[in-house]
C-alpha atoms as a PDB file:
ATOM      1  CA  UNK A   1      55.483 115.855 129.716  1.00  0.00           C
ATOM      2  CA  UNK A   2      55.268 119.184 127.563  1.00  0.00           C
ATOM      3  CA  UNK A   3      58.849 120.321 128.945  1.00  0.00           C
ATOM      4  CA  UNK A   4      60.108 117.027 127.746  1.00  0.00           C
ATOM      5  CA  UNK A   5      58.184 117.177 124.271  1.00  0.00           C
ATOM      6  CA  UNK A   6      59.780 120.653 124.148  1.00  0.00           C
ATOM      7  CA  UNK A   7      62.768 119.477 125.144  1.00  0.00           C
ATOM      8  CA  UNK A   8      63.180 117.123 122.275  1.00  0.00           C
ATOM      9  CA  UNK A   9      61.770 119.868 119.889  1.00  0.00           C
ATOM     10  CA  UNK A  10      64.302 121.947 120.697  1.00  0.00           C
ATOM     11  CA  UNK A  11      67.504 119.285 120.272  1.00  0.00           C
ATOM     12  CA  UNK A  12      65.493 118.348 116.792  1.00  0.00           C
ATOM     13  CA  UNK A  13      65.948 122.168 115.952  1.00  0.00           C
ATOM     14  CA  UNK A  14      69.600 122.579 117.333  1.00  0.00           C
ATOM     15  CA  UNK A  15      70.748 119.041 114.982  1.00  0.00           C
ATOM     16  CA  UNK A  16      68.915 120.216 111.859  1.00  0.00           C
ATOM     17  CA  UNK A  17      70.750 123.420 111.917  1.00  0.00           C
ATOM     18  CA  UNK A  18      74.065 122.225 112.605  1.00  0.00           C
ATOM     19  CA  UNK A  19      73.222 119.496 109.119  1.00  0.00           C
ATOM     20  CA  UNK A  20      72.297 122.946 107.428  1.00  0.00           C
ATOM     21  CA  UNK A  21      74.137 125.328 108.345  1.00  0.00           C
ATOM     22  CA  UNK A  22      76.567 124.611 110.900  1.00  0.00           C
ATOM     23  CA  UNK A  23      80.397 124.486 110.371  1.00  0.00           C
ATOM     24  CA  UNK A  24      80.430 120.758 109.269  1.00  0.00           C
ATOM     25  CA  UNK A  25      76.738 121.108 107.102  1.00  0.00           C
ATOM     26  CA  UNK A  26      75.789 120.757 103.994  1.00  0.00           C
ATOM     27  CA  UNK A  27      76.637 124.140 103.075  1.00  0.00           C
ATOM     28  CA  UNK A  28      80.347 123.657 104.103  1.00  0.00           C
ATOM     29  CA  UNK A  29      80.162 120.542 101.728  1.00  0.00           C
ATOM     30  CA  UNK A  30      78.453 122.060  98.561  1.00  0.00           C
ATOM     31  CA  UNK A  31      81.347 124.866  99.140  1.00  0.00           C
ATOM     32  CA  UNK A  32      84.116 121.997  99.539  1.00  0.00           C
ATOM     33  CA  UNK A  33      82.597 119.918  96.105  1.00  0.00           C
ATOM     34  CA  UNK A  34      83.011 123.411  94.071  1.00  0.00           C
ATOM     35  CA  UNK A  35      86.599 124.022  95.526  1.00  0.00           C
ATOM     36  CA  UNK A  36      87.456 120.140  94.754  1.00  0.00           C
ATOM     37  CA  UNK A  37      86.057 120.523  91.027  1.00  0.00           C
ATOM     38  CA  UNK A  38      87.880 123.768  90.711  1.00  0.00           C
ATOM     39  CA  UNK A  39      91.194 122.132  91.569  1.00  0.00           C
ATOM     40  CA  UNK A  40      90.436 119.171  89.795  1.00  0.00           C
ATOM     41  CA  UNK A  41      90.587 121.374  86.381  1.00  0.00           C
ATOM     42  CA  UNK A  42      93.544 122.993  87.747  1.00  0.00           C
ATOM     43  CA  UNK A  43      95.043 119.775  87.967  1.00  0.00           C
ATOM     44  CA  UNK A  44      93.906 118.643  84.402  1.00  0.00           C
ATOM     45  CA  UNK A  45      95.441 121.619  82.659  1.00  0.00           C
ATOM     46  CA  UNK A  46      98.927 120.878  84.520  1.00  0.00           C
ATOM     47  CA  UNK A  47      98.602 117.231  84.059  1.00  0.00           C
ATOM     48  CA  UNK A  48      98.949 118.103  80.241  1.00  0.00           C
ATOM     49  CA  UNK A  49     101.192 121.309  80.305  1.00  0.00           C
ATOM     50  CA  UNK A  50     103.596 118.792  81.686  1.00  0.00           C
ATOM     51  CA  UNK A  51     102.943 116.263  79.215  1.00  0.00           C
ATOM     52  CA  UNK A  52     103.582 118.912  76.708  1.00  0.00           C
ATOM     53  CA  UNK A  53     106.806 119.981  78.541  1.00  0.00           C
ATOM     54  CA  UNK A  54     107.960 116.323  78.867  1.00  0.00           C
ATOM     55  CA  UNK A  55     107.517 115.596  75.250  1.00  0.00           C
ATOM     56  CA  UNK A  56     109.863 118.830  73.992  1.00  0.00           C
ATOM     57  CA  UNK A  57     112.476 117.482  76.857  1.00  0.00           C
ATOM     58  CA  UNK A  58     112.513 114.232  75.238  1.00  0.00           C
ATOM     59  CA  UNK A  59     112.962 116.043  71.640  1.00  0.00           C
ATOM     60  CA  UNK A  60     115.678 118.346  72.970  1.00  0.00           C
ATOM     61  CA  UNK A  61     117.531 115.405  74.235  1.00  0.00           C
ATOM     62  CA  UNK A  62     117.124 113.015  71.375  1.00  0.00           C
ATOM     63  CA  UNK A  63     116.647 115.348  68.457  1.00  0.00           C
ATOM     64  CA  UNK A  64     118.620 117.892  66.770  1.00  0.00           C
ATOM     65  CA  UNK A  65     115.617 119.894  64.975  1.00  0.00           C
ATOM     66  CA  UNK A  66     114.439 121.151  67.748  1.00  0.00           C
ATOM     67  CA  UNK A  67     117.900 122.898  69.087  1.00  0.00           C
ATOM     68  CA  UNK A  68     118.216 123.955  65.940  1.00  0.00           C
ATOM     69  CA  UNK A  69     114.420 125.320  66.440  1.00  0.00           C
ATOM     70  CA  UNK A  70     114.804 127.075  69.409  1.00  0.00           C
ATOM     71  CA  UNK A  71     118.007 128.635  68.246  1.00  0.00           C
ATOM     72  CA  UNK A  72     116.171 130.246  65.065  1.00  0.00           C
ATOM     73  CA  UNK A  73     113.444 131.424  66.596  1.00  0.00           C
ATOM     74  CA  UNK A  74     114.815 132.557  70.820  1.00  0.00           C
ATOM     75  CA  UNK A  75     117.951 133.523  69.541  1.00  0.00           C
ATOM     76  CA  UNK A  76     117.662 134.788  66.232  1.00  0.00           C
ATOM     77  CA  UNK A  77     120.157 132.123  65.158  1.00  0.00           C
ATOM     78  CA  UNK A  78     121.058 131.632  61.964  1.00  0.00           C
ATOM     79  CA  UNK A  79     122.991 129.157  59.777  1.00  0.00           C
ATOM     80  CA  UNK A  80     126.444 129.836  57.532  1.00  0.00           C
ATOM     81  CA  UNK A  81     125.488 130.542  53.945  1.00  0.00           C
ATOM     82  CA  UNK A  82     121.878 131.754  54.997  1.00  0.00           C
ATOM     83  CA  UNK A  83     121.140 135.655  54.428  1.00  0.00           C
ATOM     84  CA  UNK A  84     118.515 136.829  57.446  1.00  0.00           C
ATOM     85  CA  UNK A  85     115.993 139.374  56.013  1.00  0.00           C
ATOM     86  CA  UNK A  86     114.036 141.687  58.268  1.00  0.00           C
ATOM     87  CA  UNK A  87     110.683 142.526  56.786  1.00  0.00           C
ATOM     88  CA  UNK A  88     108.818 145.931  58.367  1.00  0.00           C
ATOM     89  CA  UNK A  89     105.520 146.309  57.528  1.00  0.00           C
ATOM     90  CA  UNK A  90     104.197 150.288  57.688  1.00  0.00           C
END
């Protein structure tokens, strides 16, 4: 009767530390919820980068303030008549 009691003690053990620590435990899932938060913000940030980057698409495609925008300041664009001044502070 004792081997069996130890028997049982000893498969109690072995389960409790594969929920605890094992490969598939808790620890393994407190490590998984912090990686899926993590990505989850990741996600967030692109989710509204390419909100932001859909939004000047649109404006390129339907608007021409926004060319003429990009020209001025990426180019260094500027129009007829206009006189460009460099100013260079010391």
């Amino acid at each position: 009767m004792k081997i069996l009691y130890a028997l049982l003690i000893f498969i109690l053990f072995a389960l409790q530390y594969q929920l605890w620590i094992g490969e598939s435990g808790m620890h393994a899932l407190n490590i998984l919820e912090v990686e899926l938060e993590a990505q989850h913000n990741v996600n967030e940030d692109l989710t509204e980068r390419n909100l932001l980057l859909e939004i000047e698409v649109l404006d390129l495609k339907n608007g021409l303030e926004a060319v003429e925008e990009r020209a001025r300041s990426e180019l260094g664009m500027i129009k007829d008549g206009e006189v460009f001044y460099l100013l260079i502070e010391k």
